[in-house]
PDB file of N, CA and C in Angstrom:
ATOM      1  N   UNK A   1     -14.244   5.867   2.406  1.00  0.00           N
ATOM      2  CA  UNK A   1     -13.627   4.652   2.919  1.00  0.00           C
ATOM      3  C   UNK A   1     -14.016   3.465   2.044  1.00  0.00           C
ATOM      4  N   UNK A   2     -15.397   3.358   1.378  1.00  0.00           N
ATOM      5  CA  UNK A   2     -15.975   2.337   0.414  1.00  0.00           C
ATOM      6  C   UNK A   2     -15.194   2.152  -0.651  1.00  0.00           C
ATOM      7  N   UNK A   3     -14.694   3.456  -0.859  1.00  0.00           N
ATOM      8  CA  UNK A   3     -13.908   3.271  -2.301  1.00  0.00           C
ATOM      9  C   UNK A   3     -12.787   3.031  -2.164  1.00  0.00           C
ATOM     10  N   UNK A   4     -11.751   3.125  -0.830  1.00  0.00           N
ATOM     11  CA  UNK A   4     -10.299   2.464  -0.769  1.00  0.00           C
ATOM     12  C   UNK A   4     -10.875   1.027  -0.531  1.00  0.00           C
ATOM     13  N   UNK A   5     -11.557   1.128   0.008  1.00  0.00           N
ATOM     14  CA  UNK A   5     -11.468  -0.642   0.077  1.00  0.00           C
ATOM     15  C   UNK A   5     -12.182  -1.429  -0.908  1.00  0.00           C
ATOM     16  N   UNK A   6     -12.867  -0.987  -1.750  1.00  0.00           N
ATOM     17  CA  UNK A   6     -13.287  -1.354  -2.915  1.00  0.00           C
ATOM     18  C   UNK A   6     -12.088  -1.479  -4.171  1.00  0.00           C
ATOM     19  N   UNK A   7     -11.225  -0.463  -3.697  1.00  0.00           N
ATOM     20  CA  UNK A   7      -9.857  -0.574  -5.022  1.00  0.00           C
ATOM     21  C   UNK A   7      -9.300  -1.294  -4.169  1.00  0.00           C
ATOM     22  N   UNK A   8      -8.959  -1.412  -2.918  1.00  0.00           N
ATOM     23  CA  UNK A   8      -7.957  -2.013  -2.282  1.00  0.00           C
ATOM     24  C   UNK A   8      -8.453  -3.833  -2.942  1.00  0.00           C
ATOM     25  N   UNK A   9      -9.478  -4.238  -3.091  1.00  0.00           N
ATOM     26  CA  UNK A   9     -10.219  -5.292  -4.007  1.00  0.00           C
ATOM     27  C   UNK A   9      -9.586  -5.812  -5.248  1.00  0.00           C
ATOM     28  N   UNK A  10      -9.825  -4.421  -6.094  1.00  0.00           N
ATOM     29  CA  UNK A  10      -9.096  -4.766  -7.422  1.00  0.00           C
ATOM     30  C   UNK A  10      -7.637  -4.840  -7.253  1.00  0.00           C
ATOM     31  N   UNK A  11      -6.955  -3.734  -6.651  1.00  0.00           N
ATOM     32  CA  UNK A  11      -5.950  -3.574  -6.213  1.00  0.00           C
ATOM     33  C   UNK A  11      -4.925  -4.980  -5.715  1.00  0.00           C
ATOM     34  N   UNK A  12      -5.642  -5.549  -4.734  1.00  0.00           N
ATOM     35  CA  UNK A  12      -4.948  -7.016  -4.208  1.00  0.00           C
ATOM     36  C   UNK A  12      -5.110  -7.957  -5.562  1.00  0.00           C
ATOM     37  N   UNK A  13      -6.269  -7.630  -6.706  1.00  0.00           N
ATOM     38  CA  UNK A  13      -6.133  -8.515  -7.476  1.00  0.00           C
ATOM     39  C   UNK A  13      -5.450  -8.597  -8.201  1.00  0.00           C
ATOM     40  N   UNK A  14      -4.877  -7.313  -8.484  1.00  0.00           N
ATOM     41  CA  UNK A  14      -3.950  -6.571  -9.775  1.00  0.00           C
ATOM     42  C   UNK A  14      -2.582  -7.303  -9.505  1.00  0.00           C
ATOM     43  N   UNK A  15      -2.175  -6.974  -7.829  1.00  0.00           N
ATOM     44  CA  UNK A  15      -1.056  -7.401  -7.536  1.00  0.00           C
ATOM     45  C   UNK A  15      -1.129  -8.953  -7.769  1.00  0.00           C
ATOM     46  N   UNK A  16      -1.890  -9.610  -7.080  1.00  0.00           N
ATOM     47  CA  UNK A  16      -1.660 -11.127  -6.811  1.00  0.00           C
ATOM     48  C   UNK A  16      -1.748 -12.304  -8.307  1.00  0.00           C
ATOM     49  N   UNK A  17      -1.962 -11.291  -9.292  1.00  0.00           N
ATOM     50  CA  UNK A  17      -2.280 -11.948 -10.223  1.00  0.00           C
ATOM     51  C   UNK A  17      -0.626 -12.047 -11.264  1.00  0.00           C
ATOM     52  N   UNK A  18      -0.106 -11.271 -10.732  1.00  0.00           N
ATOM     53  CA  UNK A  18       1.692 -10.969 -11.092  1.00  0.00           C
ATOM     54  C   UNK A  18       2.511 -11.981 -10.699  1.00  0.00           C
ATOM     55  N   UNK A  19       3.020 -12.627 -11.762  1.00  0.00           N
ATOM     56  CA  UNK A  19       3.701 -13.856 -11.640  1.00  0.00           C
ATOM     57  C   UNK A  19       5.240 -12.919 -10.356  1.00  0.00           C
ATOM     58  N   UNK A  20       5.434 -14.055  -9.478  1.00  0.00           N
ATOM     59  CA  UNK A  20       6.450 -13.262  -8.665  1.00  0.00           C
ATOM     60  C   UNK A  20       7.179 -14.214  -7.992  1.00  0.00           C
ATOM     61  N   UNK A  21       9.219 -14.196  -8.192  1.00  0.00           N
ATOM     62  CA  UNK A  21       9.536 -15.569  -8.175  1.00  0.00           C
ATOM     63  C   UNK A  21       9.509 -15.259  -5.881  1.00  0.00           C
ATOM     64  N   UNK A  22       9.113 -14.253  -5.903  1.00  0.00           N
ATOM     65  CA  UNK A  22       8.660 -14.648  -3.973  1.00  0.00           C
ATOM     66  C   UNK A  22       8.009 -15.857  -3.591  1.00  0.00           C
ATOM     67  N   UNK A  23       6.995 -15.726  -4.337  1.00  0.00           N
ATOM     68  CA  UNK A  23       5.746 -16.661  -4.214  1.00  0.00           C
ATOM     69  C   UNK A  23       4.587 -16.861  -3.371  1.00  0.00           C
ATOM     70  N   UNK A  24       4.138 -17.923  -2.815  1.00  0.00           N
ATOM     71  CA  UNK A  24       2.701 -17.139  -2.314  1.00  0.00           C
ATOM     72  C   UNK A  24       3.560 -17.033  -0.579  1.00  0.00           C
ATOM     73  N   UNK A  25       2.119 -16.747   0.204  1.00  0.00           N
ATOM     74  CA  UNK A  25       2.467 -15.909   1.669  1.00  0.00           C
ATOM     75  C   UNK A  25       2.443 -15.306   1.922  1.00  0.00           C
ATOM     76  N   UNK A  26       3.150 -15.063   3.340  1.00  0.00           N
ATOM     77  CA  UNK A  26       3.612 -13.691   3.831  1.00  0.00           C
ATOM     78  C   UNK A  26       4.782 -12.913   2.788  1.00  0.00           C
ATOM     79  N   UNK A  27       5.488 -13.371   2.842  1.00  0.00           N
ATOM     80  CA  UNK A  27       6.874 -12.820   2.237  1.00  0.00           C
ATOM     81  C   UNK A  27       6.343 -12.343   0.817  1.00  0.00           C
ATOM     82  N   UNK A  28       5.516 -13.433  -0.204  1.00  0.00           N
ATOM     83  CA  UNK A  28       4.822 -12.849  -1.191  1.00  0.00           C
ATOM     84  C   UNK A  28       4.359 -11.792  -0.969  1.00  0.00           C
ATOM     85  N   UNK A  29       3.204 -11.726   0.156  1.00  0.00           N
ATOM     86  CA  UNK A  29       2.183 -10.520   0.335  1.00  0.00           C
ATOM     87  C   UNK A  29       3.384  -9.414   0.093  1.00  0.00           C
ATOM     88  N   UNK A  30       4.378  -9.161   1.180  1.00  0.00           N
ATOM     89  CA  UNK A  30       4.440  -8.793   1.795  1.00  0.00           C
ATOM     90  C   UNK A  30       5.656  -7.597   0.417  1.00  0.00           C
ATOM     91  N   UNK A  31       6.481  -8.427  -0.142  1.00  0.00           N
ATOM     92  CA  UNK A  31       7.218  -8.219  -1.328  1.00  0.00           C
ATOM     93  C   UNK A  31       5.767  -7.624  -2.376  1.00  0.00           C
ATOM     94  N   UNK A  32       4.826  -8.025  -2.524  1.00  0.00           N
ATOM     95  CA  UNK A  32       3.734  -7.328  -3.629  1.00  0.00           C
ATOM     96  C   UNK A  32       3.214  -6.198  -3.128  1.00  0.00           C
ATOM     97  N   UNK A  33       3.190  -5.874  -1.803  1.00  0.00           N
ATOM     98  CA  UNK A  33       2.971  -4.719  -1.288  1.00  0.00           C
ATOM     99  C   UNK A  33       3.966  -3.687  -1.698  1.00  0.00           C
ATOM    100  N   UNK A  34       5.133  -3.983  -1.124  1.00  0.00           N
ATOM    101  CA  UNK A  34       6.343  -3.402  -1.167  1.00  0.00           C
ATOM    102  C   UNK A  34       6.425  -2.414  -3.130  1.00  0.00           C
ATOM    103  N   UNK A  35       6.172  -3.734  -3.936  1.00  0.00           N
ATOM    104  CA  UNK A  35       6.061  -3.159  -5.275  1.00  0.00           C
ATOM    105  C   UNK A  35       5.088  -2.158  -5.493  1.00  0.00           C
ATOM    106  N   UNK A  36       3.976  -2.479  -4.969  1.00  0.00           N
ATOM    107  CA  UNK A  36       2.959  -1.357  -4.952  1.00  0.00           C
ATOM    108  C   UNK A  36       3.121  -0.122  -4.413  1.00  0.00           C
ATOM    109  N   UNK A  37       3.931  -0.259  -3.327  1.00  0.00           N
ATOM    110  CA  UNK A  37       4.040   1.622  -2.537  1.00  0.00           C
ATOM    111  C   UNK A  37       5.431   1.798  -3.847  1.00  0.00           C
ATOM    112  N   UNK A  38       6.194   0.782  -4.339  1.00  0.00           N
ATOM    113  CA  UNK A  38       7.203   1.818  -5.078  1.00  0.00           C
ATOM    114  C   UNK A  38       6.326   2.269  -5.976  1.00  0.00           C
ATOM    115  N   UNK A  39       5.912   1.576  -6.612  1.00  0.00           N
ATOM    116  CA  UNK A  39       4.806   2.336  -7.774  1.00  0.00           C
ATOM    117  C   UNK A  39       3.739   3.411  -7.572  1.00  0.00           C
ATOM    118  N   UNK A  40       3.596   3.534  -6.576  1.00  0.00           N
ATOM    119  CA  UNK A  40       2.148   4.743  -6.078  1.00  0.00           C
ATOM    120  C   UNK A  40       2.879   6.063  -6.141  1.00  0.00           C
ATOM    121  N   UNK A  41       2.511   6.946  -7.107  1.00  0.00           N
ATOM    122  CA  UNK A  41       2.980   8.425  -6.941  1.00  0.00           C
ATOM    123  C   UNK A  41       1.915   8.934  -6.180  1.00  0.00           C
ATOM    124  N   UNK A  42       1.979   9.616  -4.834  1.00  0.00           N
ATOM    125  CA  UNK A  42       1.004  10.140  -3.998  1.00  0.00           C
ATOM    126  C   UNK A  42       0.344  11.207  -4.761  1.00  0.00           C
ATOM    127  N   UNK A  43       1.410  12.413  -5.796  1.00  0.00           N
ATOM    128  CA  UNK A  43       1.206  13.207  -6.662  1.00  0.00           C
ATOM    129  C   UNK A  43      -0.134  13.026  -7.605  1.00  0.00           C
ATOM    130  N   UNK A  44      -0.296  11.836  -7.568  1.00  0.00           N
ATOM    131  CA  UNK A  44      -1.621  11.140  -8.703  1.00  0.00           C
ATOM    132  C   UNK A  44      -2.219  10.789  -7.627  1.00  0.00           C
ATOM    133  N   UNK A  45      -2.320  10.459  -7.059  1.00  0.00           N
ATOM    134  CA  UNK A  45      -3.552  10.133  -6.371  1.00  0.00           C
ATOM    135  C   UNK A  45      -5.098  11.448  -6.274  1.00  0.00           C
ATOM    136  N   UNK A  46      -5.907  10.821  -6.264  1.00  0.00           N
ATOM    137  CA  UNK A  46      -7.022  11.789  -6.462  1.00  0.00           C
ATOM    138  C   UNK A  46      -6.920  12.426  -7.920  1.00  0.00           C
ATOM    139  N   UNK A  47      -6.215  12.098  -9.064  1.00  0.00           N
ATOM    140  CA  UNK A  47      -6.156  13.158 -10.196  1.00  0.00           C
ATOM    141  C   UNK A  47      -7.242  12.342 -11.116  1.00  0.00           C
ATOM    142  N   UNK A  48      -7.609  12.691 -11.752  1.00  0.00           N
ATOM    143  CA  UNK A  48      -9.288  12.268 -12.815  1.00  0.00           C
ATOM    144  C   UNK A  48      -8.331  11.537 -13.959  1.00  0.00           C
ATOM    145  N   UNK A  49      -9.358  10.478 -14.322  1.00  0.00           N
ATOM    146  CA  UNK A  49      -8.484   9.271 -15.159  1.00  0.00           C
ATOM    147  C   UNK A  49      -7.779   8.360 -14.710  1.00  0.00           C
ATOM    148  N   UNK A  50      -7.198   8.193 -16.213  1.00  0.00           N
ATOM    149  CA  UNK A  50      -5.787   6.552 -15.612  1.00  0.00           C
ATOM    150  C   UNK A  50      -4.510   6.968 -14.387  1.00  0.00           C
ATOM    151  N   UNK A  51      -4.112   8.341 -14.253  1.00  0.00           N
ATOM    152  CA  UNK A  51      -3.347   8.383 -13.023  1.00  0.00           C
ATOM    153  C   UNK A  51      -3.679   8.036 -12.088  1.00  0.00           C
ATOM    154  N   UNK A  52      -4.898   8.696 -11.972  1.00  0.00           N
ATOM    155  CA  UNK A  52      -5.982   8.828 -10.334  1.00  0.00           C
ATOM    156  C   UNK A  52      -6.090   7.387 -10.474  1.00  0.00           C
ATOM    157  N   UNK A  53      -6.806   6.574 -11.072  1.00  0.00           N
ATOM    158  CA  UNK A  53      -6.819   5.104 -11.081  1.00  0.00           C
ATOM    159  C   UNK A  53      -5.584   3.916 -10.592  1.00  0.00           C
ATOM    160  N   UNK A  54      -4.574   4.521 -11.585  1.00  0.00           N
ATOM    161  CA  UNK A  54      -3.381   3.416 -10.813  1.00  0.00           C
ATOM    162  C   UNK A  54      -3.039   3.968  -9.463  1.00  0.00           C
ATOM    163  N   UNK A  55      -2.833   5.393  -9.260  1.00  0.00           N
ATOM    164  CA  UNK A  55      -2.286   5.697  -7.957  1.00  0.00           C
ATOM    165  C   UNK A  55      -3.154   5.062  -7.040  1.00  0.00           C
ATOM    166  N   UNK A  56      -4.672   5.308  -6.977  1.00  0.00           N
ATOM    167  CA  UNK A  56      -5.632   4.988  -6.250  1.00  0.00           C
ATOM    168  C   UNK A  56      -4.985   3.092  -5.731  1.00  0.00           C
ATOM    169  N   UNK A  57      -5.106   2.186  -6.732  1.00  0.00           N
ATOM    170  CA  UNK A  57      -5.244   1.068  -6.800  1.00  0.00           C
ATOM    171  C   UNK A  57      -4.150   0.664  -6.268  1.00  0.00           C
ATOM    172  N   UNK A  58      -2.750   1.039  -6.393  1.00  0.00           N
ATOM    173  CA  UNK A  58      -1.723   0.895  -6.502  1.00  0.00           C
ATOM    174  C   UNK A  58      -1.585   1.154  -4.240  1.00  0.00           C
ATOM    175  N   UNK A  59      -2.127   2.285  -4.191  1.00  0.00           N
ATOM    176  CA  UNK A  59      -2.099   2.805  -2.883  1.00  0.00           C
ATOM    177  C   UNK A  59      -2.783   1.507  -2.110  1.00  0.00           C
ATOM    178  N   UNK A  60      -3.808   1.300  -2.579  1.00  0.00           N
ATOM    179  CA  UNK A  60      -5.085   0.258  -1.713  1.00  0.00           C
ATOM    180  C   UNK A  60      -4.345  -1.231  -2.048  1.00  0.00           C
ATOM    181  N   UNK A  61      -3.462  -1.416  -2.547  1.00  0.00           N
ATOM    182  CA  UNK A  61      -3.141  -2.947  -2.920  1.00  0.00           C
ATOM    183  C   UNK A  61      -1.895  -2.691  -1.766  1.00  0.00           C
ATOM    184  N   UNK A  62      -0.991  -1.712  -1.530  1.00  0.00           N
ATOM    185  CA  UNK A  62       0.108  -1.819  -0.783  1.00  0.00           C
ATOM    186  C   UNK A  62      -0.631  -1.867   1.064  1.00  0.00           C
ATOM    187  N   UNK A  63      -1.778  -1.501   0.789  1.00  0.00           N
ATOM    188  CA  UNK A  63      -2.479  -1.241   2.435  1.00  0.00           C
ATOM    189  C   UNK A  63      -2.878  -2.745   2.906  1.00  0.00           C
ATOM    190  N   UNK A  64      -3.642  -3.193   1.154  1.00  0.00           N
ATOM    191  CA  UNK A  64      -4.337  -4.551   1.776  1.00  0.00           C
ATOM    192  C   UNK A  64      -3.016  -5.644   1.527  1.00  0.00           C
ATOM    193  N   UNK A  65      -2.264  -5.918   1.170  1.00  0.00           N
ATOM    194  CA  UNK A  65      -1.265  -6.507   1.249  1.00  0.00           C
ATOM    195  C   UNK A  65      -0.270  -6.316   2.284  1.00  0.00           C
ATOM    196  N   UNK A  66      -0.357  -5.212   2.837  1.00  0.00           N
ATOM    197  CA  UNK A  66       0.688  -5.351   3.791  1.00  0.00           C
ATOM    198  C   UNK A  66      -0.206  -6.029   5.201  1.00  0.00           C
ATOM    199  N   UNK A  67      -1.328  -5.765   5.013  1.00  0.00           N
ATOM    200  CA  UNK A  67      -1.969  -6.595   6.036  1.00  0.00           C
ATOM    201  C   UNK A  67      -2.363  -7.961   5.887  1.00  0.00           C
ATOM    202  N   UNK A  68      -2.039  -8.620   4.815  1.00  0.00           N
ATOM    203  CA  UNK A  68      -2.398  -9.668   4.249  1.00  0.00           C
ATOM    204  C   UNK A  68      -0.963 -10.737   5.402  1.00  0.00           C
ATOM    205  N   UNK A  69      -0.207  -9.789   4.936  1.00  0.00           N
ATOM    206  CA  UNK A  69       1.424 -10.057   4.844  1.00  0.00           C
ATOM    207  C   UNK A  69       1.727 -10.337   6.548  1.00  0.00           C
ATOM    208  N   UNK A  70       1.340  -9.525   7.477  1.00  0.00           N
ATOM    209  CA  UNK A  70       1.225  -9.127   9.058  1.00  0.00           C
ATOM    210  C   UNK A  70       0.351  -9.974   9.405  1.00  0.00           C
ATOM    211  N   UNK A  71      -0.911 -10.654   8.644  1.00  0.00           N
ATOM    212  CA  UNK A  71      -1.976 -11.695   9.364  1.00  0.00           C
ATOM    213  C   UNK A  71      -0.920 -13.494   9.089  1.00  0.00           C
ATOM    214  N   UNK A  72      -0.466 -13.224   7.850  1.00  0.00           N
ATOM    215  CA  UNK A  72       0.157 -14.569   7.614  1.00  0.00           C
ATOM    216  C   UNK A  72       1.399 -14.792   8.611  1.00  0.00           C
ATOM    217  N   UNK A  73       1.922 -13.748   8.900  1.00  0.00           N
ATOM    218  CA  UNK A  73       3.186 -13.887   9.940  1.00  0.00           C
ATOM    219  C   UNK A  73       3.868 -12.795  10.265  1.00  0.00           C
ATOM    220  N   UNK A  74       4.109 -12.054  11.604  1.00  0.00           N
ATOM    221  CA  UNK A  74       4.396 -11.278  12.678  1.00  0.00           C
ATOM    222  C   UNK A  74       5.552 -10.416  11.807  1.00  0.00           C
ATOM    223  N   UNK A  75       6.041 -11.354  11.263  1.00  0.00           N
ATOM    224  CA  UNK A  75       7.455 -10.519  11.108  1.00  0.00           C
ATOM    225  C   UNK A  75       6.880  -8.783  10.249  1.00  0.00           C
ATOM    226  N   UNK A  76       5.674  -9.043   9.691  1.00  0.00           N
ATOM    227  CA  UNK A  76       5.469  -7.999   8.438  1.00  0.00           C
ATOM    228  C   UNK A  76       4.906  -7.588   9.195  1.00  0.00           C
ATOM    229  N   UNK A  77       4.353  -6.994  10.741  1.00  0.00           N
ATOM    230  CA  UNK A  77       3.323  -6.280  11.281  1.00  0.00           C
ATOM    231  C   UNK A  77       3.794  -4.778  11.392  1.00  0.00           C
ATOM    232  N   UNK A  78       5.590  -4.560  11.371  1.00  0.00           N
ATOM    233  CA  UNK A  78       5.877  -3.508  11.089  1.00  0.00           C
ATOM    234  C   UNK A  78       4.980  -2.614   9.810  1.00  0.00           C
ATOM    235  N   UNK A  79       5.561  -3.123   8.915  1.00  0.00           N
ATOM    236  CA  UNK A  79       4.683  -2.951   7.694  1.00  0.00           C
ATOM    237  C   UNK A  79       3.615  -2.428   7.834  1.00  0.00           C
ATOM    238  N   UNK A  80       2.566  -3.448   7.696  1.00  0.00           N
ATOM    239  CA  UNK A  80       1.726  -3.130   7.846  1.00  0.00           C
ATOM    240  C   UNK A  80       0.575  -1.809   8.877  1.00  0.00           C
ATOM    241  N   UNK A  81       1.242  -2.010  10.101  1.00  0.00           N
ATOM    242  CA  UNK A  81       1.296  -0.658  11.107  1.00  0.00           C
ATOM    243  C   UNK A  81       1.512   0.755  10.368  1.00  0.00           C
ATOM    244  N   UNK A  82       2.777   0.423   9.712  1.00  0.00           N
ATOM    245  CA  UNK A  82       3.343   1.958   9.295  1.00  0.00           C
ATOM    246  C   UNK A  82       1.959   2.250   7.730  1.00  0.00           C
ATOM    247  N   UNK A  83       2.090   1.096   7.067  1.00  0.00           N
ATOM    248  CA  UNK A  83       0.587   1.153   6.157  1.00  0.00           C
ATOM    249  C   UNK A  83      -1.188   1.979   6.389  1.00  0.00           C
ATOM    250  N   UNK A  84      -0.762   1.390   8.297  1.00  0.00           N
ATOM    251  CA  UNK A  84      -2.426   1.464   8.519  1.00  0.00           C
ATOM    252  C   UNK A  84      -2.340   3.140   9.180  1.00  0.00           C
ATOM    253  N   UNK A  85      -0.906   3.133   9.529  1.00  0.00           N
ATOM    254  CA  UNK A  85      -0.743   4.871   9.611  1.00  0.00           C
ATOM    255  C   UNK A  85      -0.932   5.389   9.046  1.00  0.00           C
ATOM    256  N   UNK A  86      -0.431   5.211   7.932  1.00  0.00           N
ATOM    257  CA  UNK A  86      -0.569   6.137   6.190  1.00  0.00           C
ATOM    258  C   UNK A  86      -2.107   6.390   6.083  1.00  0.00           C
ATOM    259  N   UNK A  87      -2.524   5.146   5.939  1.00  0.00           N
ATOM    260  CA  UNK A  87      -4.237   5.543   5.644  1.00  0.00           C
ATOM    261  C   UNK A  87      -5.326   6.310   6.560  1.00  0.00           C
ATOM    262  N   UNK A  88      -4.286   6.184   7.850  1.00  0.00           N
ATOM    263  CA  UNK A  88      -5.435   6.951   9.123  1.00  0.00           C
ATOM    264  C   UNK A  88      -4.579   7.954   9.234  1.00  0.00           C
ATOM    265  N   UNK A  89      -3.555   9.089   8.584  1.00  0.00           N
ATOM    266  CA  UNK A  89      -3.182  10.056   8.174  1.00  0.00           C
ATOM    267  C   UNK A  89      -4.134  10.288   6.981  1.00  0.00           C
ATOM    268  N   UNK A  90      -4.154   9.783   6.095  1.00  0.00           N
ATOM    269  CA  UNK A  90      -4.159  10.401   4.721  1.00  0.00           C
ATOM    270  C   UNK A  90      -5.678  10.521   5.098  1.00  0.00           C
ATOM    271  N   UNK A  91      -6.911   9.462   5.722  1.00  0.00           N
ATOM    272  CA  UNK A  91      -7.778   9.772   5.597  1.00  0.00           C
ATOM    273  C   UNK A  91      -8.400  11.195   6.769  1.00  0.00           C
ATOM    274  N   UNK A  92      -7.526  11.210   7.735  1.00  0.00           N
ATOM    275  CA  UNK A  92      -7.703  12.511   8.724  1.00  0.00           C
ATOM    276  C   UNK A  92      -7.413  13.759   7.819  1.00  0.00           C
ATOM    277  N   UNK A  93      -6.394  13.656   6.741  1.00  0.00           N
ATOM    278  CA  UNK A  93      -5.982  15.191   6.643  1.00  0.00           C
ATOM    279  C   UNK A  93      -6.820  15.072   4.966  1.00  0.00           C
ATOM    280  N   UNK A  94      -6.789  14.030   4.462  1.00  0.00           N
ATOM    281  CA  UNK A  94      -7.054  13.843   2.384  1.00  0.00           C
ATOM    282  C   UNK A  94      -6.416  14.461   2.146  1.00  0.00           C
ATOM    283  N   UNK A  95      -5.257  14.598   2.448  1.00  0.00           N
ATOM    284  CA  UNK A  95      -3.957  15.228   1.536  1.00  0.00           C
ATOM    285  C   UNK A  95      -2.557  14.433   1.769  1.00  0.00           C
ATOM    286  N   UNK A  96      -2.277  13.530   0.901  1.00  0.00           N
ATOM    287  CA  UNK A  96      -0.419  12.854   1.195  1.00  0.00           C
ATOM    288  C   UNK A  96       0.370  14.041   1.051  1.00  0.00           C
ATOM    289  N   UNK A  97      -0.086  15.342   0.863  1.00  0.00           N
ATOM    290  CA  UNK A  97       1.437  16.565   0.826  1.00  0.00           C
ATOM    291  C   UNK A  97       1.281  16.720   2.442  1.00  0.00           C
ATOM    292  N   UNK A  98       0.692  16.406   3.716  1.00  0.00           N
ATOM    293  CA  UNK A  98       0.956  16.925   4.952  1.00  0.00           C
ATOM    294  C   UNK A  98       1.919  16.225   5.911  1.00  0.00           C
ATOM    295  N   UNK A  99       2.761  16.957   6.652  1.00  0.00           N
ATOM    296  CA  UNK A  99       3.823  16.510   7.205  1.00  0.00           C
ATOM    297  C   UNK A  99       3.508  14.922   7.732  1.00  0.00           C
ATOM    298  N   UNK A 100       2.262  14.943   8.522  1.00  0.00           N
ATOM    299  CA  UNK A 100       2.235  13.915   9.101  1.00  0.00           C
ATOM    300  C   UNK A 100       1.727  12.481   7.888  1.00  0.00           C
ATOM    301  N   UNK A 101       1.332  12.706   6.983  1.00  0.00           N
ATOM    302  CA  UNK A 101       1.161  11.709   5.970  1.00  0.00           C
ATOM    303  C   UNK A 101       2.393  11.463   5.602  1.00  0.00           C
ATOM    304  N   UNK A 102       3.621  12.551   5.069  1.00  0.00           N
ATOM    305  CA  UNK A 102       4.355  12.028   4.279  1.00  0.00           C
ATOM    306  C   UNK A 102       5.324  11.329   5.316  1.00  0.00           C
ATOM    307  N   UNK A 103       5.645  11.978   6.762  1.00  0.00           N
ATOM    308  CA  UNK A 103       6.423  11.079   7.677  1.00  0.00           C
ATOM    309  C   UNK A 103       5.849   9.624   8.020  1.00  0.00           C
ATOM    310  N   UNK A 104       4.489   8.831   7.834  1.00  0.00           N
ATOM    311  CA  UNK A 104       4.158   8.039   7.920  1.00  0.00           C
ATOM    312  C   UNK A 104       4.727   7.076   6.575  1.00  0.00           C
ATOM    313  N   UNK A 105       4.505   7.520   5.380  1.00  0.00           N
ATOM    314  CA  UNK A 105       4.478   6.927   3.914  1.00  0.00           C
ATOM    315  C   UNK A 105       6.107   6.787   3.845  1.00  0.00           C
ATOM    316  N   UNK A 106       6.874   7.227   4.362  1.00  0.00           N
ATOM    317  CA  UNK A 106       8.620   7.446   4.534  1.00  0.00           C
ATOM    318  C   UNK A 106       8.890   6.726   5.467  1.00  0.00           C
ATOM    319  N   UNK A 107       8.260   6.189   6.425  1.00  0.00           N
ATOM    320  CA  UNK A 107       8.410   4.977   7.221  1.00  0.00           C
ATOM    321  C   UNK A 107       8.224   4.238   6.774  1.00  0.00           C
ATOM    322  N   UNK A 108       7.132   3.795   5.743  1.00  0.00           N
ATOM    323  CA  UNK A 108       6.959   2.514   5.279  1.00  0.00           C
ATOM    324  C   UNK A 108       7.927   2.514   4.178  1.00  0.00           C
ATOM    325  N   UNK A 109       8.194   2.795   3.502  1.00  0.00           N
ATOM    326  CA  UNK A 109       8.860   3.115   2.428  1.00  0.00           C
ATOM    327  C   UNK A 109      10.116   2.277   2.586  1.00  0.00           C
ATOM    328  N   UNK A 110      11.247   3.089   3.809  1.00  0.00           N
ATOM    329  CA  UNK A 110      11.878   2.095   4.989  1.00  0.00           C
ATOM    330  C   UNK A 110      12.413   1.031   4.927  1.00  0.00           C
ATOM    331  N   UNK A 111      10.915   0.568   5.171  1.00  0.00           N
ATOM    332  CA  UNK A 111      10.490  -0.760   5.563  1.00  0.00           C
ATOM    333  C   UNK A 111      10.840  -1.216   4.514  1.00  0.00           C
ATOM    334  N   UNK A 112      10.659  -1.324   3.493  1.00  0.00           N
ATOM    335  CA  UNK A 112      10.111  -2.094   1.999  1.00  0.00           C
ATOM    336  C   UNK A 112      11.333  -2.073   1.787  1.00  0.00           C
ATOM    337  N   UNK A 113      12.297  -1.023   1.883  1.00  0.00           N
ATOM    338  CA  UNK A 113      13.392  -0.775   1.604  1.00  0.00           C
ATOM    339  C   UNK A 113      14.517  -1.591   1.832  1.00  0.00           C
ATOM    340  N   UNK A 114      14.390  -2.220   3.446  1.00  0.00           N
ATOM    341  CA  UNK A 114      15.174  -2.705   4.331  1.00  0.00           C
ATOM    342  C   UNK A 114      15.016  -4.056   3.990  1.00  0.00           C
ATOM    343  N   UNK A 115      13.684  -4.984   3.134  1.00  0.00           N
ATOM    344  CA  UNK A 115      12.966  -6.206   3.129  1.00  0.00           C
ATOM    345  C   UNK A 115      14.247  -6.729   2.040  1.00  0.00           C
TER     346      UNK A 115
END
């Protein structure tokens, strides 16, 4: 758990440091999240090196941003919910290939989709 939220760290920094004509906020957060789950191949996640690294970071920036996004204003709490699913899937099973991870990560997905 130290280490998602330790990348989720760099992760929010990686994102927030990306010029983005959203801009700051909710809607920012909430749009930099959104970029981050498109970018996260679950496939990399956990793999040794620069994959395992961006997936890792990439994963923890869409978690802490979507909650960033849900504290600044209601409208993103969807989001973020379907986010905090993903991670209390992924961390019950440590595998994104199990039904119930990937039906969580396909909800949010959705979401981002629909924004």
């Amino acid at each position: 758990m130290g280490l998602v939220l330790g990348a989720g760290g760099v992760g929010a920094a990686w994102a927030l440091s990306d010029d983005d004509p959203t801009g700051d906020g909710a809607a920012g957060d909430a749009h930099r999240a959104c970029e981050a789950l498109e970018g996260f191949d679950e496939s990399d996640y956990g793999a040794k090196g620069a994959k395992g690294d961006i997936a890792l970071n990439r994963y923890a920036a869409a978690v802490v941003l979507s909650a960033a996004a849900a504290a600044g204003d209601h409208e993103y709490k969807p989001l973020a919910e379907a986010m905090r699913r993903v991670q209390n899937q992924q961390l019950r099973f440590a595998d994104f290939a199990e039904p119930a991870v990937q039906k969580d990560l396909k909800a949010a997905r959705s979401l981002c989709a629909d924004m």
